[in-house]
C-alpha atoms as a PDB file:
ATOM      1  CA  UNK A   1      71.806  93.504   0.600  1.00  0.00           C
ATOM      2  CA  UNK A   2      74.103  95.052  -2.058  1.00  0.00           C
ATOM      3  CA  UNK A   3      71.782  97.977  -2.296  1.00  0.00           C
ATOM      4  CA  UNK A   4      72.108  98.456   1.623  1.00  0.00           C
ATOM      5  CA  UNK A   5      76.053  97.925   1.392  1.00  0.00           C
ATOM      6  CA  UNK A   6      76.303 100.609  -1.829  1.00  0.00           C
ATOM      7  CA  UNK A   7      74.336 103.012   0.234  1.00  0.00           C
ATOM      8  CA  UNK A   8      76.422 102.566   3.707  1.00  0.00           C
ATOM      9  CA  UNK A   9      79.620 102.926   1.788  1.00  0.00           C
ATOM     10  CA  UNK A  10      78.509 105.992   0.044  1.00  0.00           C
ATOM     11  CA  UNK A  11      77.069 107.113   3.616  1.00  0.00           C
ATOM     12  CA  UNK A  12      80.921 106.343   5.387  1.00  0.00           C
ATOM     13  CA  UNK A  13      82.750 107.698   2.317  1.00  0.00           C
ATOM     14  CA  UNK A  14      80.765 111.224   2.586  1.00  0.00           C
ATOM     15  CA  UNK A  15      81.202 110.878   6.671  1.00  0.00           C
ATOM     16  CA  UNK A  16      84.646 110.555   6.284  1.00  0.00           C
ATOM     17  CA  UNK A  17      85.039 113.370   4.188  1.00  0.00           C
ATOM     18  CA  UNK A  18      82.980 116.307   6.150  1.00  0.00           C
ATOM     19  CA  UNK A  19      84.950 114.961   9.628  1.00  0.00           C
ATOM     20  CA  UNK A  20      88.504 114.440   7.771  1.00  0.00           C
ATOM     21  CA  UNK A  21      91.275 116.597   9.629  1.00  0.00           C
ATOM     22  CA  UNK A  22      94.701 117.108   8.949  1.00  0.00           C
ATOM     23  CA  UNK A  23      97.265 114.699   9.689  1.00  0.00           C
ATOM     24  CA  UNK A  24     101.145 115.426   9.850  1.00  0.00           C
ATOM     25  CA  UNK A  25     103.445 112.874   8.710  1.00  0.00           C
ATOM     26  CA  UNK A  26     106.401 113.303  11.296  1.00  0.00           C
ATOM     27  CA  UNK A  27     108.609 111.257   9.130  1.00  0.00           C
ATOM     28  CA  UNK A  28     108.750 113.637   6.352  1.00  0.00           C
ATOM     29  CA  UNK A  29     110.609 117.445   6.591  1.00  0.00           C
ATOM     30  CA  UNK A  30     108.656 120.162   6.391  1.00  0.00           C
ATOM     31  CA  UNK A  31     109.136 122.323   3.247  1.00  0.00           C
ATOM     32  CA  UNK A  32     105.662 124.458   3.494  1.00  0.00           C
ATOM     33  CA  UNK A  33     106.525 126.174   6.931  1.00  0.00           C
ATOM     34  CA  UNK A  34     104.407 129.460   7.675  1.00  0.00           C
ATOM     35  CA  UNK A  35     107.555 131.578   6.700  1.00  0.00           C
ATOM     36  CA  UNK A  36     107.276 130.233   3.356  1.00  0.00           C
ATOM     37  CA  UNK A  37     104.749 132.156   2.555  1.00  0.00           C
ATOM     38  CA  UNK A  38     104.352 136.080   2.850  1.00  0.00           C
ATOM     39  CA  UNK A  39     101.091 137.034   3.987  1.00  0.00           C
ATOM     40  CA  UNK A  40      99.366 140.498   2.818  1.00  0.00           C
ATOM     41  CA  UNK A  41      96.952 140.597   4.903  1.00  0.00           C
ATOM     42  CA  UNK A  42      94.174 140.789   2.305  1.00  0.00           C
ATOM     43  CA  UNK A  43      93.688 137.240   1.386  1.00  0.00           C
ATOM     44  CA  UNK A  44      96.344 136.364  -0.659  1.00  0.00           C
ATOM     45  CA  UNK A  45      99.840 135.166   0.095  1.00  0.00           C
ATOM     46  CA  UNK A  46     103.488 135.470  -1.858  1.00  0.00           C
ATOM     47  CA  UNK A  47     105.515 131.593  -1.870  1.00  0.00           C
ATOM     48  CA  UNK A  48     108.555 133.092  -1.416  1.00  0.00           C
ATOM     49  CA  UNK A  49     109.853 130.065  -3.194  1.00  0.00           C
ATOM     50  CA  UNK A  50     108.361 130.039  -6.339  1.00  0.00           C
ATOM     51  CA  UNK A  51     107.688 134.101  -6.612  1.00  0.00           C
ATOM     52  CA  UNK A  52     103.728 133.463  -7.069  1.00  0.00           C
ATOM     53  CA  UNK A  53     100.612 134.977  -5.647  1.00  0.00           C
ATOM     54  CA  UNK A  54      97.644 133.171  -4.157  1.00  0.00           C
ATOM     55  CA  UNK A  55      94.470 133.665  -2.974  1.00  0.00           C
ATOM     56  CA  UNK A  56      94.301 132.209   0.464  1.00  0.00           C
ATOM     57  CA  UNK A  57      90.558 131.078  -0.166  1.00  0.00           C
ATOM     58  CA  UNK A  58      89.078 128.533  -2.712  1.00  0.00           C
ATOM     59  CA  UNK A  59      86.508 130.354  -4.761  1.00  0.00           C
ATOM     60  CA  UNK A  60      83.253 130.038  -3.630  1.00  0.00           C
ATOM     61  CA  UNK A  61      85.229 131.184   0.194  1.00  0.00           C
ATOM     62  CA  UNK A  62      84.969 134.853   1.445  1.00  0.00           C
ATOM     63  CA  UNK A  63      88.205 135.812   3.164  1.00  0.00           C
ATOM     64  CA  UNK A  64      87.499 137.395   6.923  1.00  0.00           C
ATOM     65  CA  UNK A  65      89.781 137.962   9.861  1.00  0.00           C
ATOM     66  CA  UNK A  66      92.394 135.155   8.374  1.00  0.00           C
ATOM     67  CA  UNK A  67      90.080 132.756   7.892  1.00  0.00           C
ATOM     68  CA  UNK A  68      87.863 131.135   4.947  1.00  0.00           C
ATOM     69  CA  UNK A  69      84.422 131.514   5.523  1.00  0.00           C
ATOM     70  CA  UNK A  70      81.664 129.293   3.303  1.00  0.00           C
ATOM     71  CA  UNK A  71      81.800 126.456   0.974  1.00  0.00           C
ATOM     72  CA  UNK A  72      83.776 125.989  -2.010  1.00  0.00           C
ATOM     73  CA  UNK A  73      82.109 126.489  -5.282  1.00  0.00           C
ATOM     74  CA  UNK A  74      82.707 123.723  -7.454  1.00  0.00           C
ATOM     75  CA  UNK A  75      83.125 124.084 -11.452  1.00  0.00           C
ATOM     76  CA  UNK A  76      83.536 121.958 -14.939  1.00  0.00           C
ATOM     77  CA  UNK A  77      86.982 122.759 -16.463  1.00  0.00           C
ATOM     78  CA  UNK A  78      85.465 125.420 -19.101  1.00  0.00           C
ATOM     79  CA  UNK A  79      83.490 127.143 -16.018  1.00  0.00           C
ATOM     80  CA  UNK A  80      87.022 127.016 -13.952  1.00  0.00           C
ATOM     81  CA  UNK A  81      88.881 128.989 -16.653  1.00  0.00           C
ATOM     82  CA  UNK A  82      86.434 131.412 -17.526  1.00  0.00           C
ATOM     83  CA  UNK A  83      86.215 132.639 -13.266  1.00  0.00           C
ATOM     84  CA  UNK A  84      89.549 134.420 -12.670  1.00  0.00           C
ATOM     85  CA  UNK A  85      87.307 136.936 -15.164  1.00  0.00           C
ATOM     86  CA  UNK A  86      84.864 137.062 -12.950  1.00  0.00           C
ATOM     87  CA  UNK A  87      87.414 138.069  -9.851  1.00  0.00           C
ATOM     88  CA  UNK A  88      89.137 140.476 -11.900  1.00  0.00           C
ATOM     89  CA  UNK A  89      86.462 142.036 -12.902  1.00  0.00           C
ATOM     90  CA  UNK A  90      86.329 143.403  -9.272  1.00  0.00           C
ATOM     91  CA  UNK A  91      90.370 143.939  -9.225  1.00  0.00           C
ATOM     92  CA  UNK A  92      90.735 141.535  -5.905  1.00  0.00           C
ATOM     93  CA  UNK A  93      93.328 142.410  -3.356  1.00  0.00           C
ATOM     94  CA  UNK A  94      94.213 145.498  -6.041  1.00  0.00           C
ATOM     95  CA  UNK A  95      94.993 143.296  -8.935  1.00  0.00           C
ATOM     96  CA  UNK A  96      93.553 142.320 -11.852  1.00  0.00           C
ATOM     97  CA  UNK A  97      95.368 139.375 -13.194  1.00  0.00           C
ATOM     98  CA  UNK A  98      94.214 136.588 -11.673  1.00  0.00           C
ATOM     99  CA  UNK A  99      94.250 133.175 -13.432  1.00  0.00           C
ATOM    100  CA  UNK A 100      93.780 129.508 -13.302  1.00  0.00           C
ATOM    101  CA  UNK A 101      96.860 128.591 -11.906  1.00  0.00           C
ATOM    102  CA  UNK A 102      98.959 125.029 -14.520  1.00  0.00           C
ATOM    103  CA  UNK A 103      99.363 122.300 -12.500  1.00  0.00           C
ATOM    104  CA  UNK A 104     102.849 122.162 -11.878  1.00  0.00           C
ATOM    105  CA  UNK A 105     102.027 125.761 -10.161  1.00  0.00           C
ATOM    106  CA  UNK A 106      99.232 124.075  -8.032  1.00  0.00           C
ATOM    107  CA  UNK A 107     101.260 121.349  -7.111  1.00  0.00           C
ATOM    108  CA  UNK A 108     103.958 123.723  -5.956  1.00  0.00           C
ATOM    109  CA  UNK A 109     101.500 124.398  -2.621  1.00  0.00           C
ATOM    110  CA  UNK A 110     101.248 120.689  -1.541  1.00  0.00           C
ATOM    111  CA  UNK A 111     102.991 119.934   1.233  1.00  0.00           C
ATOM    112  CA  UNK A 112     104.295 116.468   1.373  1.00  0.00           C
ATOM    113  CA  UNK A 113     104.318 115.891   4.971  1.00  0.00           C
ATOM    114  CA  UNK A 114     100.796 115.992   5.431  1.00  0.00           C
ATOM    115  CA  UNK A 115      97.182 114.883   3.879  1.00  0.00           C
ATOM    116  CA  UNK A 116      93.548 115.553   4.061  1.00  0.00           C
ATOM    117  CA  UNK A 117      94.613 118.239   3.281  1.00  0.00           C
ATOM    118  CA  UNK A 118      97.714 118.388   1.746  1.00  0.00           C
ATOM    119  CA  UNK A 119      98.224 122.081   2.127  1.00  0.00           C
ATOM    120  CA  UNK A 120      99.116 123.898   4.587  1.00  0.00           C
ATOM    121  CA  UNK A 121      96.087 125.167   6.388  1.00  0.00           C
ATOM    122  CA  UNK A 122      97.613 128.162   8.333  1.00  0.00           C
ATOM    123  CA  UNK A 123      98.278 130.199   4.877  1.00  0.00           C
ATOM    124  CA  UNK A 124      95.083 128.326   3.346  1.00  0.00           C
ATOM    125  CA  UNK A 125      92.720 128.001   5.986  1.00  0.00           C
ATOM    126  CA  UNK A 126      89.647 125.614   5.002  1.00  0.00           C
ATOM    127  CA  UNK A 127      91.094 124.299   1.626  1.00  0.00           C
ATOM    128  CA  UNK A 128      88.760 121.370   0.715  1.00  0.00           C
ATOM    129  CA  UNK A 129      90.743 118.299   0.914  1.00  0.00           C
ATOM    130  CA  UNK A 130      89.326 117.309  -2.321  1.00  0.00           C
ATOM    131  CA  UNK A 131      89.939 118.188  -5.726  1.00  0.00           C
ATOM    132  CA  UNK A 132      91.186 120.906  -7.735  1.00  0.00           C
ATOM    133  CA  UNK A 133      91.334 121.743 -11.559  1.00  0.00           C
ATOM    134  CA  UNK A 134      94.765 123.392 -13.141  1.00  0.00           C
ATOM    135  CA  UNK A 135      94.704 125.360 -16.657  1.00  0.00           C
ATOM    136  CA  UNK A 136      96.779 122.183 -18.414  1.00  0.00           C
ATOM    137  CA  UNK A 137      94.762 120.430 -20.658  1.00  0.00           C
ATOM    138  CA  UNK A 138      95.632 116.677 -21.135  1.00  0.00           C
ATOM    139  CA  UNK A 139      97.292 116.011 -24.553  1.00  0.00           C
ATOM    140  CA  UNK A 140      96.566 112.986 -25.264  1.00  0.00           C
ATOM    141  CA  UNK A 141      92.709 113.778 -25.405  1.00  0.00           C
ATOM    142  CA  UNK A 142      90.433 116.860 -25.987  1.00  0.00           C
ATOM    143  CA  UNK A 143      87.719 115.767 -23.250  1.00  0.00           C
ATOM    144  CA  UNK A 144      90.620 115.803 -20.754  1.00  0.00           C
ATOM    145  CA  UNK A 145      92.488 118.215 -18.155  1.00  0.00           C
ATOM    146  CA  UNK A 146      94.777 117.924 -15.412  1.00  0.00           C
ATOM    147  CA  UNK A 147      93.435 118.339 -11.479  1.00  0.00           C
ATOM    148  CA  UNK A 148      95.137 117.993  -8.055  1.00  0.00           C
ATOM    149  CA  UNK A 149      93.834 116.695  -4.950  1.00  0.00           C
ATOM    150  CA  UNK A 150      94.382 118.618  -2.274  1.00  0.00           C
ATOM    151  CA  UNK A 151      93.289 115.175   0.062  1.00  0.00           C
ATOM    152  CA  UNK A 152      96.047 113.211  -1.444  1.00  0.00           C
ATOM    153  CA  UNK A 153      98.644 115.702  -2.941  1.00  0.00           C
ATOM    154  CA  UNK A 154      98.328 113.591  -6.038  1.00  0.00           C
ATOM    155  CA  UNK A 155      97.637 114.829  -9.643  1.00  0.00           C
ATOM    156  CA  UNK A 156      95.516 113.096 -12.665  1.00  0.00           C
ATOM    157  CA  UNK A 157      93.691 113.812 -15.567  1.00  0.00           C
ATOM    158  CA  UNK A 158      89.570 113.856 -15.972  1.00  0.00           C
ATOM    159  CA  UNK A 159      87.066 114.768 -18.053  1.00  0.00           C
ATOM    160  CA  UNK A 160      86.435 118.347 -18.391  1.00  0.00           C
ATOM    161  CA  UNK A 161      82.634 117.964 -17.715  1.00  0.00           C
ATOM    162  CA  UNK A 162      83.734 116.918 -14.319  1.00  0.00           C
ATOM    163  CA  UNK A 163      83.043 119.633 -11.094  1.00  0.00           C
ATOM    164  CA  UNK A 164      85.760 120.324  -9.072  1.00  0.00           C
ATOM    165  CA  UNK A 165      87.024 123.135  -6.649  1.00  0.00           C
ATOM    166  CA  UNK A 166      89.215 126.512  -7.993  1.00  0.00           C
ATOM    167  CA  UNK A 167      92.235 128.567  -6.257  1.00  0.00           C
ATOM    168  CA  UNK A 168      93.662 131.457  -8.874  1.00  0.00           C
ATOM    169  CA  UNK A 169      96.868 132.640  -8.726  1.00  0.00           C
ATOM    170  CA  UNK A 170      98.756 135.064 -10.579  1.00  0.00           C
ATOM    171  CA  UNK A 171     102.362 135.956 -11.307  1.00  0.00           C
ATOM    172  CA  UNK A 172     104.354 137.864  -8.198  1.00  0.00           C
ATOM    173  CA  UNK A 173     105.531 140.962  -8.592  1.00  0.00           C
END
């Protein structure tokens, strides 16, 4: 029986995560409006607030028409730091400088009034509402680095052995 309620739990937790959609928190101003964000046209976007560029898709995501099409790859931390080599390598959207982004920058893109995801999804269409490393290392231990969820809008630390999605960012211009 525990076996069949383990299994039916992991069954309803996956469910729940393929079918999640977007919920907006009426209660709760919105600070991540479309005109937040400047939009190139190329796959990547400007926060006007903070002065940073993004790439609209997660890696792993091919940007088409203004949309994200495919999964999102998933990497440990040392794989996540090593890609924005990788996408520079082929100069994306002109540039050449793209990076893991810290995670006060990553937190800077969730928006507050709304969960799974926490992002908003007309600058960052298809963003995984799941998890997402940052470039900060945890401190207080070497196995450790910070992540966001992008289900929650909430931050921790994990081991860096762990998989978890990638968005690069670099510094506006």
């Amino acid at each position: 029986m525990k076996t069949n309620l383990s299994i039916f739990t992991l069954l309803l937790t996956f469910a729940t995560a393929v079918s999640a959609t977007q919920t907006i928190k009426g209660y709760i101003d919105n600070e991540w409006p479309e005109s937040r964000y400047s939009d190139h046209g190329d796959g990547t976007v400007t926060d006007t607030v903070t002065g940073l560029m993004w790439k609209q898709c997660s890696e792993g995501q091919s940007y088409s028409g203004g949309d994200c099409d495919g999964d999102a790859s998933n990497y440990n931390w040392e794989l996540a730091l090593q890609q924005p080599a990788s996408v520079n390598s082929g100069g994306y959207a002109g540039h050449s400088d793209w990076r893991l982004p810290n995670i006060n920058e990553l937190a800077s893109l969730v928006a507050r009034d709304r969960y799974g995801p926490s992002i908003n999804l007309e600058r960052f269409p298809s963003t995984p509402a799941a998890w997402f490393w940052s470039s900060s290392p945890y401190a207080s231990g070497s196995d450790y680095a910070w992540r966001l969820s992008f289900g929650s809008g909430g931050g921790s630390y994990n081991y860096r052995s762990s998989y978890y999605h990638v968005r690069l960012v670099r510094s506006g211009q």
